[in-house]
N, C-alpha and C. Protein backbone atom coordinates (compact mmCIF):
# COMPACT_ATOMS: atom_id res chain seq x y z
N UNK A 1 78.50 16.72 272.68
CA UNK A 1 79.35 16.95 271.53
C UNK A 1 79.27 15.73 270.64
N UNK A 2 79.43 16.02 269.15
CA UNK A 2 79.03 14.71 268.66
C UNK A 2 80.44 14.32 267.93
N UNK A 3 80.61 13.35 267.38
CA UNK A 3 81.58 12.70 267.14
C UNK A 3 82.52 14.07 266.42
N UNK A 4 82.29 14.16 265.41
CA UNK A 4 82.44 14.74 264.28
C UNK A 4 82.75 16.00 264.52
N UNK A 5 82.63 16.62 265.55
CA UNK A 5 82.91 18.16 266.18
C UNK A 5 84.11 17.82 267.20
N UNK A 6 84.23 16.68 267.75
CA UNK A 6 85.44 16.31 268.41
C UNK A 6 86.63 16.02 267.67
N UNK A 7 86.30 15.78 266.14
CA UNK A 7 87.25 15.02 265.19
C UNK A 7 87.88 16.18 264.92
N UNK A 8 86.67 17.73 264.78
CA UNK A 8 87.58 18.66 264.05
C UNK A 8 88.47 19.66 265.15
N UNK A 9 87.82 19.23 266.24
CA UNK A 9 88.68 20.03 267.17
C UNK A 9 90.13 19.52 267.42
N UNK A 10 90.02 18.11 267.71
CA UNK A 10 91.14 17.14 267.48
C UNK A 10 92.37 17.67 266.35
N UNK A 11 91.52 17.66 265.45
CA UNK A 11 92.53 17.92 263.82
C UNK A 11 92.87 19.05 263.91
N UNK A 12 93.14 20.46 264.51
CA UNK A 12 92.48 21.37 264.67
C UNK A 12 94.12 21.61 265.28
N UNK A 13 93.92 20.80 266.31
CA UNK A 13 95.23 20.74 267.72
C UNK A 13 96.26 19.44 266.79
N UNK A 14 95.92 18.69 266.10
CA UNK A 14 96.66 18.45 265.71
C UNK A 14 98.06 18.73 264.35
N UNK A 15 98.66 19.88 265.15
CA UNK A 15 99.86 20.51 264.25
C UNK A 15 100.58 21.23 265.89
N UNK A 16 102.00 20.76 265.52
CA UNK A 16 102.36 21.25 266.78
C UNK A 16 102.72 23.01 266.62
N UNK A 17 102.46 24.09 265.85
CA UNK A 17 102.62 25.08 265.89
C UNK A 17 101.15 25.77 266.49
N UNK A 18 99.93 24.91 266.32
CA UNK A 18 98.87 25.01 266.79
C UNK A 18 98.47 24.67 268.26
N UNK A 19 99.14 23.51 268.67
CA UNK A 19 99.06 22.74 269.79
C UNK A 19 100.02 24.34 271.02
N UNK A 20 100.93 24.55 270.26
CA UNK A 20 101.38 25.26 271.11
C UNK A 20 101.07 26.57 271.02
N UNK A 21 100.56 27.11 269.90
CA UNK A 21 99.72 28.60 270.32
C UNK A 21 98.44 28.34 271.68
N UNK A 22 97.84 26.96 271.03
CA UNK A 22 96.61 26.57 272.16
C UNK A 22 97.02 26.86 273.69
N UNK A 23 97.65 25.95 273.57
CA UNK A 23 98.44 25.64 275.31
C UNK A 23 98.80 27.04 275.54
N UNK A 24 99.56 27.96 274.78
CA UNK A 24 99.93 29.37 275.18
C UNK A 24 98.84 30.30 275.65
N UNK A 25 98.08 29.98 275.25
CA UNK A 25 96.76 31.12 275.32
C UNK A 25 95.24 30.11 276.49
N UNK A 26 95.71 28.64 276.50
CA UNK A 26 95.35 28.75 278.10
C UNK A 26 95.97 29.23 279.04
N UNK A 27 97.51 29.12 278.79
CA UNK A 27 97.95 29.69 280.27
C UNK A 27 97.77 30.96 280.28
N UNK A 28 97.81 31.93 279.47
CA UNK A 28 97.49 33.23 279.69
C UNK A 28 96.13 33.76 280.35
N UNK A 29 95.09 32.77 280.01
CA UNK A 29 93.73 32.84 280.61
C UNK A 29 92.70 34.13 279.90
N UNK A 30 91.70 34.62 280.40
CA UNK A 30 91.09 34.85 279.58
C UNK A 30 90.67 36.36 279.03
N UNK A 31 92.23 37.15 279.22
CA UNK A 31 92.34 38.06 278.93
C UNK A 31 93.06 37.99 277.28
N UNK A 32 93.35 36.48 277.16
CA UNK A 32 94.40 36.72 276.19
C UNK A 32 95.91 37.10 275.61
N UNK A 33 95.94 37.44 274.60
CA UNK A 33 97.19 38.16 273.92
C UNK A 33 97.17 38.97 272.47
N UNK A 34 97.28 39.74 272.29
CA UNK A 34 97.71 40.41 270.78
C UNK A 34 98.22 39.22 270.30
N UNK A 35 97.87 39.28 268.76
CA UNK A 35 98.79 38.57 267.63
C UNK A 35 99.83 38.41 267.88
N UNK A 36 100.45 39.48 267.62
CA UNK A 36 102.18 40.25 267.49
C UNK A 36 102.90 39.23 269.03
N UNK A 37 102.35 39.73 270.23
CA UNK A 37 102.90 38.54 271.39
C UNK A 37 103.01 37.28 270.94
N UNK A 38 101.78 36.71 270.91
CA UNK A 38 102.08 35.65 270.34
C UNK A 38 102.91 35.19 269.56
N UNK A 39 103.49 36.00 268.41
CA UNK A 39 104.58 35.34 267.32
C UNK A 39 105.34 35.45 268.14
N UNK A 40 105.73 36.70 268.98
CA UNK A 40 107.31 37.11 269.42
C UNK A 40 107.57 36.14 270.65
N UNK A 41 106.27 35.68 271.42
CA UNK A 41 106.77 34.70 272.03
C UNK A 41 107.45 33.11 271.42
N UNK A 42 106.30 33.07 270.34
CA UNK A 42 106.86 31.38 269.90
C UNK A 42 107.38 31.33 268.83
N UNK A 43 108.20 32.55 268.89
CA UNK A 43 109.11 32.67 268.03
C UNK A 43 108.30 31.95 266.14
N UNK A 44 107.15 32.65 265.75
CA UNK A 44 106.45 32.59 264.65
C UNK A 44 106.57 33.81 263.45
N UNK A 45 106.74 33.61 262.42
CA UNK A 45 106.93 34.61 261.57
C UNK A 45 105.26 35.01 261.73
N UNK A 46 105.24 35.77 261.18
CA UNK A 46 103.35 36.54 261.37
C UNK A 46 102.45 36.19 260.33
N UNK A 47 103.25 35.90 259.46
CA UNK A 47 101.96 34.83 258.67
C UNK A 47 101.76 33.57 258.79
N UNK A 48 102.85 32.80 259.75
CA UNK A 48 102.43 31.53 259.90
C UNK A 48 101.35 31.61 261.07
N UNK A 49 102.22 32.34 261.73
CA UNK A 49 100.87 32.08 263.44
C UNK A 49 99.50 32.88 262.70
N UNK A 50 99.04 33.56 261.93
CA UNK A 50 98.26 33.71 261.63
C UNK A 50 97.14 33.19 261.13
N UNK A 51 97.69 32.32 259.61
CA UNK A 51 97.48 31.14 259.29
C UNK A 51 97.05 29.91 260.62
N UNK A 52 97.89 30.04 261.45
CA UNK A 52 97.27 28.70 262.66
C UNK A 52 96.05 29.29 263.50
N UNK A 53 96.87 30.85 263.72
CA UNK A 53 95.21 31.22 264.52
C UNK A 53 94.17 30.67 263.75
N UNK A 54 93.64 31.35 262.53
CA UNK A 54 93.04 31.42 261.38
C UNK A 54 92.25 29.72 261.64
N UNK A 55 93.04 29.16 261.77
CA UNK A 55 92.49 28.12 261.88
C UNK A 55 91.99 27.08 263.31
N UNK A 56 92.38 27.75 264.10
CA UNK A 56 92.14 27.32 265.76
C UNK A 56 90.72 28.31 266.08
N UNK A 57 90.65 28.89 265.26
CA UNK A 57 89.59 29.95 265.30
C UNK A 57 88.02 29.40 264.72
N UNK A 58 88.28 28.88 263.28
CA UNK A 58 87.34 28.05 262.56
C UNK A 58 87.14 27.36 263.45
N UNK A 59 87.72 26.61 264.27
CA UNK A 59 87.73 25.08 264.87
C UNK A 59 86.82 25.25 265.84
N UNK A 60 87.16 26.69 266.53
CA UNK A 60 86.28 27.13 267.57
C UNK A 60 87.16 27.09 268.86
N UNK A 61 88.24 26.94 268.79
CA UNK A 61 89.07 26.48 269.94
C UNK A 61 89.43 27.88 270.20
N UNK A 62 89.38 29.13 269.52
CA UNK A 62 89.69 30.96 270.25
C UNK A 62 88.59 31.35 269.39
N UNK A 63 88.85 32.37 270.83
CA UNK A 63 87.61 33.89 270.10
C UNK A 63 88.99 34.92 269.92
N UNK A 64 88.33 35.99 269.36
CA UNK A 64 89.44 36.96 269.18
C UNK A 64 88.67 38.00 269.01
N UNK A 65 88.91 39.28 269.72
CA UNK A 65 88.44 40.56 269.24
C UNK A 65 89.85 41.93 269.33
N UNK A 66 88.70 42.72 268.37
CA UNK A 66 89.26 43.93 268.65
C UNK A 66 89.91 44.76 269.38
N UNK A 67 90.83 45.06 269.96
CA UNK A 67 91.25 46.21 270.60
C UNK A 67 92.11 47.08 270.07
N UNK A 68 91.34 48.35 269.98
CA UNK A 68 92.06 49.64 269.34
C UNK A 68 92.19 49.23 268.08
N UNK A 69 93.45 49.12 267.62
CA UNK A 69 94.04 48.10 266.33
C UNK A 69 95.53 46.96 266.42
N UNK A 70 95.09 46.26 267.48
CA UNK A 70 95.17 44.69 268.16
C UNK A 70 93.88 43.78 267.77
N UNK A 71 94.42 42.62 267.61
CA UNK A 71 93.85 41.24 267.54
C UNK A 71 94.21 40.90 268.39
N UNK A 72 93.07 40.41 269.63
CA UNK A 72 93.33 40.13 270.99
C UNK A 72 92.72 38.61 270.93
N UNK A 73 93.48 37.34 270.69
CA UNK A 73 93.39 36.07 271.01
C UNK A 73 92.99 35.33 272.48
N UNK A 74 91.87 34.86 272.33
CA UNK A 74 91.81 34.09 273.94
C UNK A 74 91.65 32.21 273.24
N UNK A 75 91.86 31.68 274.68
CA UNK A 75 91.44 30.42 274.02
C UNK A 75 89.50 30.38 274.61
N UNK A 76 89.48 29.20 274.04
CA UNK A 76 87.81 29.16 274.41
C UNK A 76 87.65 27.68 275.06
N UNK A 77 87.71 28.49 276.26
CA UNK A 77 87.42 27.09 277.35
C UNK A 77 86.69 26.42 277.22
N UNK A 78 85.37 26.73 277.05
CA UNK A 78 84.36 26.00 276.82
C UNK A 78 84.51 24.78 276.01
N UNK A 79 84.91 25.55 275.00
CA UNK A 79 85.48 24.31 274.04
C UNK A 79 86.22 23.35 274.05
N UNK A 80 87.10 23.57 275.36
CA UNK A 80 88.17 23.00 275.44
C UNK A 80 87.04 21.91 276.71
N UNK A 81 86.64 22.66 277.63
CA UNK A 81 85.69 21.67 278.54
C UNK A 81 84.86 20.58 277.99
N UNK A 82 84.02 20.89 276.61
CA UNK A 82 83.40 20.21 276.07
C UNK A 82 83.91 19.20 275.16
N UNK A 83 85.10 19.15 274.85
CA UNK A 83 86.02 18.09 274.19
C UNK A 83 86.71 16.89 275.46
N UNK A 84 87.00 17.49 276.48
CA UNK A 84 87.33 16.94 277.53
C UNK A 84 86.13 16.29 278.20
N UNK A 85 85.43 16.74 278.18
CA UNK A 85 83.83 16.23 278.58
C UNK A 85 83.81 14.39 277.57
N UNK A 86 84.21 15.22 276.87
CA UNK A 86 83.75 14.15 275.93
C UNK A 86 84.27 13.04 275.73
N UNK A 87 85.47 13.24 275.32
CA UNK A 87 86.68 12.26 275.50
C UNK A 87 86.58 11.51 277.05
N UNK A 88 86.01 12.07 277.77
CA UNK A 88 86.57 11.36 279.38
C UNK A 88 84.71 10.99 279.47
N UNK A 89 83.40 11.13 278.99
CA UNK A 89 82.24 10.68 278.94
C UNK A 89 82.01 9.04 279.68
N UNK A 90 82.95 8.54 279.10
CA UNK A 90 82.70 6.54 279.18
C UNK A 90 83.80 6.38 280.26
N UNK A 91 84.71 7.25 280.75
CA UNK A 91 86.11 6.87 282.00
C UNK A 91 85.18 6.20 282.66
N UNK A 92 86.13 5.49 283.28
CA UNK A 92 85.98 4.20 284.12
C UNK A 92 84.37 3.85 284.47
N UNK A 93 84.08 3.25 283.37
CA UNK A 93 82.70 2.58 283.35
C UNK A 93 81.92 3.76 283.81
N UNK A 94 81.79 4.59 283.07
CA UNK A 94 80.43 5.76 283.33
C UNK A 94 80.92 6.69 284.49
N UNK A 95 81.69 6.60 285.48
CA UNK A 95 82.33 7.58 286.41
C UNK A 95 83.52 8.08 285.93
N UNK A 96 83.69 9.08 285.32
CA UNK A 96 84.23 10.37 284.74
C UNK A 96 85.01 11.20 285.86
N UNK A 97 84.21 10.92 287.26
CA UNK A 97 84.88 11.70 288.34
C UNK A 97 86.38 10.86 288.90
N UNK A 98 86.11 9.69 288.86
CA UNK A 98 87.24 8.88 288.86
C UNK A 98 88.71 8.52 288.28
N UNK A 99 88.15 9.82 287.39
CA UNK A 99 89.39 9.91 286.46
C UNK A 99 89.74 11.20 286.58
N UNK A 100 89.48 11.98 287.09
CA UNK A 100 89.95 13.25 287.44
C UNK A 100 91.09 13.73 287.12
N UNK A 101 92.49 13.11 287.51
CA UNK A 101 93.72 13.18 286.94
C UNK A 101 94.40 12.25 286.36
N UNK A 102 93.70 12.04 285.13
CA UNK A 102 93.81 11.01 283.96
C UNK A 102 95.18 11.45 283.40
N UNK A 103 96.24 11.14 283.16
CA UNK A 103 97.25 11.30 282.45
C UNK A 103 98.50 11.41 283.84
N UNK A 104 97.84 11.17 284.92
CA UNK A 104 99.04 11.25 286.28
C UNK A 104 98.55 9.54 286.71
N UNK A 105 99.36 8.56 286.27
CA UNK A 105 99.33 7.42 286.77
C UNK A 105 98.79 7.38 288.36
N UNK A 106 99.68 7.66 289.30
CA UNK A 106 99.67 7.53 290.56
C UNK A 106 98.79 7.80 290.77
N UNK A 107 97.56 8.87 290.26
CA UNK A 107 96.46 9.11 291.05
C UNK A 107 95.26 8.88 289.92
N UNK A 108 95.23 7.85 288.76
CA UNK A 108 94.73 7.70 287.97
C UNK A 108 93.45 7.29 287.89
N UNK A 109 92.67 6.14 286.66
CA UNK A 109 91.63 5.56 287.02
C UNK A 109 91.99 4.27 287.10
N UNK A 110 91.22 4.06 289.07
CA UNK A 110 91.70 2.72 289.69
C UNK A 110 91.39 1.63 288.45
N UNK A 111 90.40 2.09 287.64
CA UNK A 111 89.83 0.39 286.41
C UNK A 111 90.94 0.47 285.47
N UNK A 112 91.28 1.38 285.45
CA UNK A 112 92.28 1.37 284.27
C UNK A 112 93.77 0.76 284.59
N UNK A 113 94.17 0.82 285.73
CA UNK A 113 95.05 0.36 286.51
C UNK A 113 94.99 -1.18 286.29
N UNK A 114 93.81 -1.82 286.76
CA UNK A 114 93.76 -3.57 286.66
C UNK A 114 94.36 -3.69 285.08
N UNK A 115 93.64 -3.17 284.58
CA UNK A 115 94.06 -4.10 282.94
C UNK A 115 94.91 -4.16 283.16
């Protein structure tokens, strides 16, 4: 991934009405949700979450298809793997595996710990 595709995925997640459709539609996994769920869960009028899909979509962060006449939202793991890939690339001096549960102190990266 190159810089510049991480920046827009970044910018992308960065709006918290976005951040939290994202996070909503990993946990659902990869069946998704209709539009309409989505607002009624996070409590979104339907043109705003639309507008954010709309744009988590560009970013590449969901696919969305058809059903019947539903807009069926997934997130796109991949994408989400390959940003994480990326961001965690240089963890603890080139071992990436060592950081495994980066954001849980207690079981963190031991190099990161010394500083």
């Amino acid at each position: 991934m190159e810089k510049q595709d991480a920046i827009a995925l970044l910018g992308a997640l960065a709006h918290e009405s976005r951040l939290d459709i994202f996070r909503a539609l990993v946990q659902l996994g990869p069946d998704g949700l209709p539009a309409g769920d989505i607002a009624e869960r996070l409590g979104l009028p339907p043109a705003t979450l639309s507008f954010h899909l709309n744009g988590l979509w560009h970013a590449g962060l969901v696919d969305k298809r058809r059903q019947s006449r539903q807009i069926i939202y997934s997130a796109r793991y991949a994408a989400m793997g390959e940003l994480m890939g990326f961001l965690m690339e240089n963890c603890c001096q080139g071992h990436p595996e060592a950081c495994a549960f980066l954001g849980r102190p207690e079981v963190g990266c031991p190099e990161a710990e010394k500083s």
